[in-house]
Protein backbone atom coordinates (compact mmCIF):
# COMPACT_ATOMS: atom_id res chain seq x y z
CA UNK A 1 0.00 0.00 0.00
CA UNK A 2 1.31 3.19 -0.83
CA UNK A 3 1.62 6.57 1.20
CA UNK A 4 -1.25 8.52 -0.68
CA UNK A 5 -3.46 5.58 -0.90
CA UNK A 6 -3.19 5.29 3.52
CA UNK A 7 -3.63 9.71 3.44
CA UNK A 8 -6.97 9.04 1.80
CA UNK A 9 -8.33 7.65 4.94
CA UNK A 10 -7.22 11.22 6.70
CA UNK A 11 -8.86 13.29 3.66
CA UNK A 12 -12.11 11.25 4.15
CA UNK A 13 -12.28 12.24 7.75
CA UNK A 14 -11.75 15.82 7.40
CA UNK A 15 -14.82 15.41 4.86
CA UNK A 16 -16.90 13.87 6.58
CA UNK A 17 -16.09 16.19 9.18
CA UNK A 18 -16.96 19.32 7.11
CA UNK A 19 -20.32 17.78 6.30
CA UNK A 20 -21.38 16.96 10.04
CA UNK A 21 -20.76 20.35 10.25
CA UNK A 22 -22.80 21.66 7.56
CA UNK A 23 -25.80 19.68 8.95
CA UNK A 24 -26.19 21.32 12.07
CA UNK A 25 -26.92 24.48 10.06
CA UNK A 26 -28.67 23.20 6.17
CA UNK A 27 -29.17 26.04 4.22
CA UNK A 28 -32.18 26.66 3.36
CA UNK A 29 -33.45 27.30 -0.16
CA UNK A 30 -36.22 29.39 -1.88
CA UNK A 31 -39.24 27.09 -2.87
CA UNK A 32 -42.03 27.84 -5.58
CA UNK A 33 -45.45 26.67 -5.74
CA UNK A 34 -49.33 26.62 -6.90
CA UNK A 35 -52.43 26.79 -5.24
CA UNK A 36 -55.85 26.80 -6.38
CA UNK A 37 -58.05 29.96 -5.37
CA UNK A 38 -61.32 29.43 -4.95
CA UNK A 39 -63.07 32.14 -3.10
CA UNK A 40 -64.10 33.72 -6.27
CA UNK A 41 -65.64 30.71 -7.08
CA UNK A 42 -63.82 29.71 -10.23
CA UNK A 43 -60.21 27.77 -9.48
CA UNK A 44 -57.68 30.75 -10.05
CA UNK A 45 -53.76 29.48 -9.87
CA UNK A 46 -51.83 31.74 -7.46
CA UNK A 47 -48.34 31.54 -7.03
CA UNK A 48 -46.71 30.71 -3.42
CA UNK A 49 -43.02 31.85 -2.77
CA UNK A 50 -41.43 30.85 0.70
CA UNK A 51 -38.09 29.36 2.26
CA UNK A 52 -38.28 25.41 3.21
CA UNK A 53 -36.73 24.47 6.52
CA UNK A 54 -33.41 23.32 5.56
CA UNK A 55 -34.76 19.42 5.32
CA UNK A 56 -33.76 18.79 1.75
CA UNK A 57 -30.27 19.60 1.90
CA UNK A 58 -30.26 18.00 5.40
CA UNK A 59 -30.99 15.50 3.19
CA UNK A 60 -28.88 15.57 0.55
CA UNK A 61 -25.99 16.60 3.32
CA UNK A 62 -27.11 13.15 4.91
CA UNK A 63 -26.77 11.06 2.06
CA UNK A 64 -23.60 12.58 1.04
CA UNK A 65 -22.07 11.39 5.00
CA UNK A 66 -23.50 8.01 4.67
CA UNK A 67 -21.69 7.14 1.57
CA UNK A 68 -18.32 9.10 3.16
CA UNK A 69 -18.65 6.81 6.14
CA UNK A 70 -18.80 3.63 3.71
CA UNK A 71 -16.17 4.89 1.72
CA UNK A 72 -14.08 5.33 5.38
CA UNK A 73 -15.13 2.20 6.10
CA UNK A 74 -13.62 0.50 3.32
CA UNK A 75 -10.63 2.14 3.60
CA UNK A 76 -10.06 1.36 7.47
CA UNK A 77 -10.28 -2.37 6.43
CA UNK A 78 -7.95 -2.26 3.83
CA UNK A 79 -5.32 -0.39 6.41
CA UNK A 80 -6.12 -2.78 8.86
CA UNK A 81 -5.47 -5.44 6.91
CA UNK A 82 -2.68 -4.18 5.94
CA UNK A 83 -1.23 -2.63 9.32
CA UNK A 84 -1.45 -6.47 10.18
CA UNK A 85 0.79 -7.64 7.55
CA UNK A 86 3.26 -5.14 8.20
CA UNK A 87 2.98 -5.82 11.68
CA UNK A 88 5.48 -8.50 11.51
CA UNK A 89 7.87 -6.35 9.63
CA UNK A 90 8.00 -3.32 11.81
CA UNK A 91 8.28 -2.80 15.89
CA UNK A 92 5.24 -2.68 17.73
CA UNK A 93 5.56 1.68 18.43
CA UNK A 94 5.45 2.14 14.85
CA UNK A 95 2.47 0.51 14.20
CA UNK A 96 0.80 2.14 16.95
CA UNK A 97 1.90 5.52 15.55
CA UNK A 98 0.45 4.96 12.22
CA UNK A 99 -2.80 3.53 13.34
CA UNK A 100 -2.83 6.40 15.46
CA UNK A 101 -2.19 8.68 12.85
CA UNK A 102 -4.33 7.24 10.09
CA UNK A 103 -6.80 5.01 11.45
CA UNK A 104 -7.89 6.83 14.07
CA UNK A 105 -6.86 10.50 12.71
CA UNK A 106 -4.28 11.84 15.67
CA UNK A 107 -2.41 14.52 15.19
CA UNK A 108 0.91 14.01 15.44
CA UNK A 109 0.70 16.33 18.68
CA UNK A 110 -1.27 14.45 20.58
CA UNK A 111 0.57 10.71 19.50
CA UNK A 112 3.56 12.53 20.85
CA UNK A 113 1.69 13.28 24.29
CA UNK A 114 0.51 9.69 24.09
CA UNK A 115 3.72 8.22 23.56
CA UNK A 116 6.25 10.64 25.20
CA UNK A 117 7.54 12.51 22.10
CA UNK A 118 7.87 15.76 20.87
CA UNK A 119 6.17 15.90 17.16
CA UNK A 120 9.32 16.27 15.10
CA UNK A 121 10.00 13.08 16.44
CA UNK A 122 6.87 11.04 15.78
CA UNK A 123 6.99 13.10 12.07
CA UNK A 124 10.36 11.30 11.92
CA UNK A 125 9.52 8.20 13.06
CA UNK A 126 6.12 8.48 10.14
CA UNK A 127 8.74 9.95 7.42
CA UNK A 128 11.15 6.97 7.90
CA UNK A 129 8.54 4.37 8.25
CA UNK A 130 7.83 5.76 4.37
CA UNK A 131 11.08 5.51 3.41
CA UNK A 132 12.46 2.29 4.36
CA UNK A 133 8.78 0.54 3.47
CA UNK A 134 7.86 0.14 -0.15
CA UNK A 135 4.95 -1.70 -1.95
């Protein structure tokens, strides 16, 4: 598995992210309609012109995280699968700094604070992991 391939799982977090966010606030949207008039006693079309509440692009915003979260979902898999195969390769800190990292979106701040590093360090430690593994 290559570098950009595992950074996908980080880009689909900050996305889904961004759209959790966007639902707690739809925007709401203009809507058009007819109605039938008929206190003159003959059916007269008026027009109606109002905002909705925000449901359809809750909607829409909804659908959109759903098929994020699959798409996450997927991708964990994969890197689990293959954060188990490489398991045997590389020491045990490693692997906890890149499921850290990727799986379960860290910043490298707060692996550091985990582990007892400063970030340069656990950058490092992510950098070299890159360069000495190749698929």
């Amino acid at each position: 598995m290559k570098r950009v391939e595992v950074e996908k799982l980080r880009i689909y977090q900050a996305k889904a992210r961004a759209v959790a966010l966007s639902m707690l606030h739809p925007e709401r949207t203009i809507v058009r309609d007819w109605y039938t008039d008929y206190r003159s006693g003959k059916g007269v079309p008026k027009p109606m012109v109002g905002f909705d509440d925000g449901q359809e692009k809750f909607k829409e915003l909804d659908k959109e995280l759903q098929e994020i979260k699959k798409q996450m979902n997927d991708k964990v898999a994969e890197i689990e699968r293959w954060l188990m195969a490489i398991d045997e390769i590389t020491d045990d800190e490693t692997c906890t700094i890149l499921r850290d990292y990727y799986r379960n979106c860290m910043t490298q701040e707060e692996i550091g604070q985990e582990l007892g590093y400063e970030q340069p360090a656990i950058s490092k430690k992510i950098d070299s992991f890159w360069k000495t593994y190749h698929e």
